[in-house]
C-alpha atoms as a PDB file:
ATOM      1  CA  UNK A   1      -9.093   4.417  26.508  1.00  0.00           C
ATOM      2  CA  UNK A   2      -8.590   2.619  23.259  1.00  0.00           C
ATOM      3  CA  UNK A   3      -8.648  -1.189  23.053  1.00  0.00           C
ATOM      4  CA  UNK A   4      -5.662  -1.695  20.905  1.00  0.00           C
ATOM      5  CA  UNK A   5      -4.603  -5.371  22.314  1.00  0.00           C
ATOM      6  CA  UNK A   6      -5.283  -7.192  18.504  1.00  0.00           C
ATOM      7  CA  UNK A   7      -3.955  -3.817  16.913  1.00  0.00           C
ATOM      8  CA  UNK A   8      -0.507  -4.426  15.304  1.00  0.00           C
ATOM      9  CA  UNK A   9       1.249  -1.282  16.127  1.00  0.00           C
ATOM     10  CA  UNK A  10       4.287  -1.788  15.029  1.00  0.00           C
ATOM     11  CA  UNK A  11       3.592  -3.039  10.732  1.00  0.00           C
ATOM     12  CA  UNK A  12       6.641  -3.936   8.964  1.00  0.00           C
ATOM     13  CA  UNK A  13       6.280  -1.807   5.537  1.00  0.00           C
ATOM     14  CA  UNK A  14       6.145  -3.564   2.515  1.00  0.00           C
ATOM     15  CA  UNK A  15       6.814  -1.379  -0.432  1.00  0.00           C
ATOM     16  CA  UNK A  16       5.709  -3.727  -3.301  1.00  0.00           C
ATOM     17  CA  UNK A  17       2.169  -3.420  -1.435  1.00  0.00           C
ATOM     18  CA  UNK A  18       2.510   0.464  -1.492  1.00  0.00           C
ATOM     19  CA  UNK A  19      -1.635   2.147  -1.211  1.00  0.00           C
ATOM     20  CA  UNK A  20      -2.664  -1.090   0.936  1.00  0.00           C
ATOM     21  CA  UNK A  21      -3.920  -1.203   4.124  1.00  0.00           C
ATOM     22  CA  UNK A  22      -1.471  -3.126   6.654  1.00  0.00           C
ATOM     23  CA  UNK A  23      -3.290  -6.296   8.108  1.00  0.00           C
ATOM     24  CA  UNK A  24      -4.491  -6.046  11.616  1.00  0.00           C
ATOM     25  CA  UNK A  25      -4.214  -2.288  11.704  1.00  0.00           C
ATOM     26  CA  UNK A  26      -8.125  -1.240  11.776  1.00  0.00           C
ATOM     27  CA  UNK A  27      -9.448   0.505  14.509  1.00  0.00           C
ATOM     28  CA  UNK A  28     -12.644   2.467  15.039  1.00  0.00           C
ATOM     29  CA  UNK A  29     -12.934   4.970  17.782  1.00  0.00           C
ATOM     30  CA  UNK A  30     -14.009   7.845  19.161  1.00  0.00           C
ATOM     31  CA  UNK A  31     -17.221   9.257  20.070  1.00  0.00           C
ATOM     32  CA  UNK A  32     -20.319   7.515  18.369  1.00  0.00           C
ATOM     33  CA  UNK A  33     -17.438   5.502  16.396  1.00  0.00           C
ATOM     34  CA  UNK A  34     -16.365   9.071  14.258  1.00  0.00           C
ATOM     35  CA  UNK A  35     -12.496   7.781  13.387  1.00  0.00           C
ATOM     36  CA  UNK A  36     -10.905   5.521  11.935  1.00  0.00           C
ATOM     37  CA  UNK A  37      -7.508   4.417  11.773  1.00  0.00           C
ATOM     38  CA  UNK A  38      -5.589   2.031   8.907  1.00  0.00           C
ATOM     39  CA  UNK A  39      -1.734   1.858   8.899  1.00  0.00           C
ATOM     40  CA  UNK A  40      -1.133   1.823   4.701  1.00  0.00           C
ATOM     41  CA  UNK A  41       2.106   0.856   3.098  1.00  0.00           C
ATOM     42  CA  UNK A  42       4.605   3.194   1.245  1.00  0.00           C
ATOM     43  CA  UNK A  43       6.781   3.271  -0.995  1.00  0.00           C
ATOM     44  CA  UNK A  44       9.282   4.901   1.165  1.00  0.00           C
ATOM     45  CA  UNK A  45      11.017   2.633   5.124  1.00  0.00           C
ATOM     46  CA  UNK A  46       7.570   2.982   6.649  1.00  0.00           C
ATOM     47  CA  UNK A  47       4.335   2.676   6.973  1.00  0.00           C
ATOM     48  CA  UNK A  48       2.089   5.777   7.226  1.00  0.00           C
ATOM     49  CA  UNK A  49      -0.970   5.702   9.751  1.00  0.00           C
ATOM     50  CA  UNK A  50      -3.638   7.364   8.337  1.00  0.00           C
ATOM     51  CA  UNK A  51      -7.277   8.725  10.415  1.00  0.00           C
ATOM     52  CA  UNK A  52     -10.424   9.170   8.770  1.00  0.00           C
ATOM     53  CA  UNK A  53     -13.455  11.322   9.703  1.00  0.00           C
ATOM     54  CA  UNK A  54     -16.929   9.902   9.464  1.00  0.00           C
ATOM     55  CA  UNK A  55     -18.385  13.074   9.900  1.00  0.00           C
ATOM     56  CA  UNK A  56     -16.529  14.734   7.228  1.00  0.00           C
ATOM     57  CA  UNK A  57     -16.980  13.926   3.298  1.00  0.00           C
ATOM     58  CA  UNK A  58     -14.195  13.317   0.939  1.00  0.00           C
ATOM     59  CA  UNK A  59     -15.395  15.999  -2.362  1.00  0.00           C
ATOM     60  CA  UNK A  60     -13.253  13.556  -4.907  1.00  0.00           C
ATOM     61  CA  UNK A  61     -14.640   9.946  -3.079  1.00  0.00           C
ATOM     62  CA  UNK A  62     -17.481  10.748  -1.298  1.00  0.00           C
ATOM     63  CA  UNK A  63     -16.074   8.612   1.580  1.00  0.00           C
ATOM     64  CA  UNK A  64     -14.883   9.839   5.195  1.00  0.00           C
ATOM     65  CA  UNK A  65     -12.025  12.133   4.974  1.00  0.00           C
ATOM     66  CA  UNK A  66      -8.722  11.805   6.155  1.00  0.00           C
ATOM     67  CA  UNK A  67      -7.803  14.319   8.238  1.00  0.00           C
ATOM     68  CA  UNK A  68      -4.537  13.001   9.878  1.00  0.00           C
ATOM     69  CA  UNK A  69      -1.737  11.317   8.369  1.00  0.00           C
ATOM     70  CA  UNK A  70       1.429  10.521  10.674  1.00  0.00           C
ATOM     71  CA  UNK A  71       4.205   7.673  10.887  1.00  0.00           C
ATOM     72  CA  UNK A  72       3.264   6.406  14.270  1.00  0.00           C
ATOM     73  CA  UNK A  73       0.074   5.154  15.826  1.00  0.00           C
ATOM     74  CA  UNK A  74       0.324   7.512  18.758  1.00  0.00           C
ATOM     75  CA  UNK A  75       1.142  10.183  16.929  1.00  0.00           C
ATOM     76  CA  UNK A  76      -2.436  10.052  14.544  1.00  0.00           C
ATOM     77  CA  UNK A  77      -4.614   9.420  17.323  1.00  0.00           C
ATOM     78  CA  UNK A  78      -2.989  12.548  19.109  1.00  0.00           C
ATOM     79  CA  UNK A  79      -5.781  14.492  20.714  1.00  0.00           C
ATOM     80  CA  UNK A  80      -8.857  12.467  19.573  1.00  0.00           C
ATOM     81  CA  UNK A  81      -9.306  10.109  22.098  1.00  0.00           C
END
């Protein structure tokens, strides 16, 4: 079960801060802390939730990966927890 009480899960976008992460919207989960999750704003209504992997290497950043990108929380966090 995910401890999401400070979580804001519902971010109003903000398109003139399009490629920033949303305030309050950092969470680290999973087993041995292997996800994380950032809600990023668009240029588009929305803002998109993206997951990273800490076990898997970005080739172009050498950071985590993302390997889930969805417009809701609970739909990015699908099957991980």
């Amino acid at each position: 079960m995910l401890n999401v009480s400070s979580l804001n899960l519902n971010p109003i976008n903000n398109p003139s801060k399009k490629g920033c992460v949303v305030e309050n919207t950092s969470l680290i989960f999973g087993p041995f802390s292997r996800y994380k999750i950032v809600a990023i704003h668009t240029r588009f209504d929305r803002v998109s939730w993206f997951v990273y992997d800490a076990d898997l290497t970005d080739d172009l950043t050498g950071g985590p990966s993302v390997i889930r990108q969805a417009d809701t929380f609970d739909k990015a966090i699908n099957g991980l927890c």
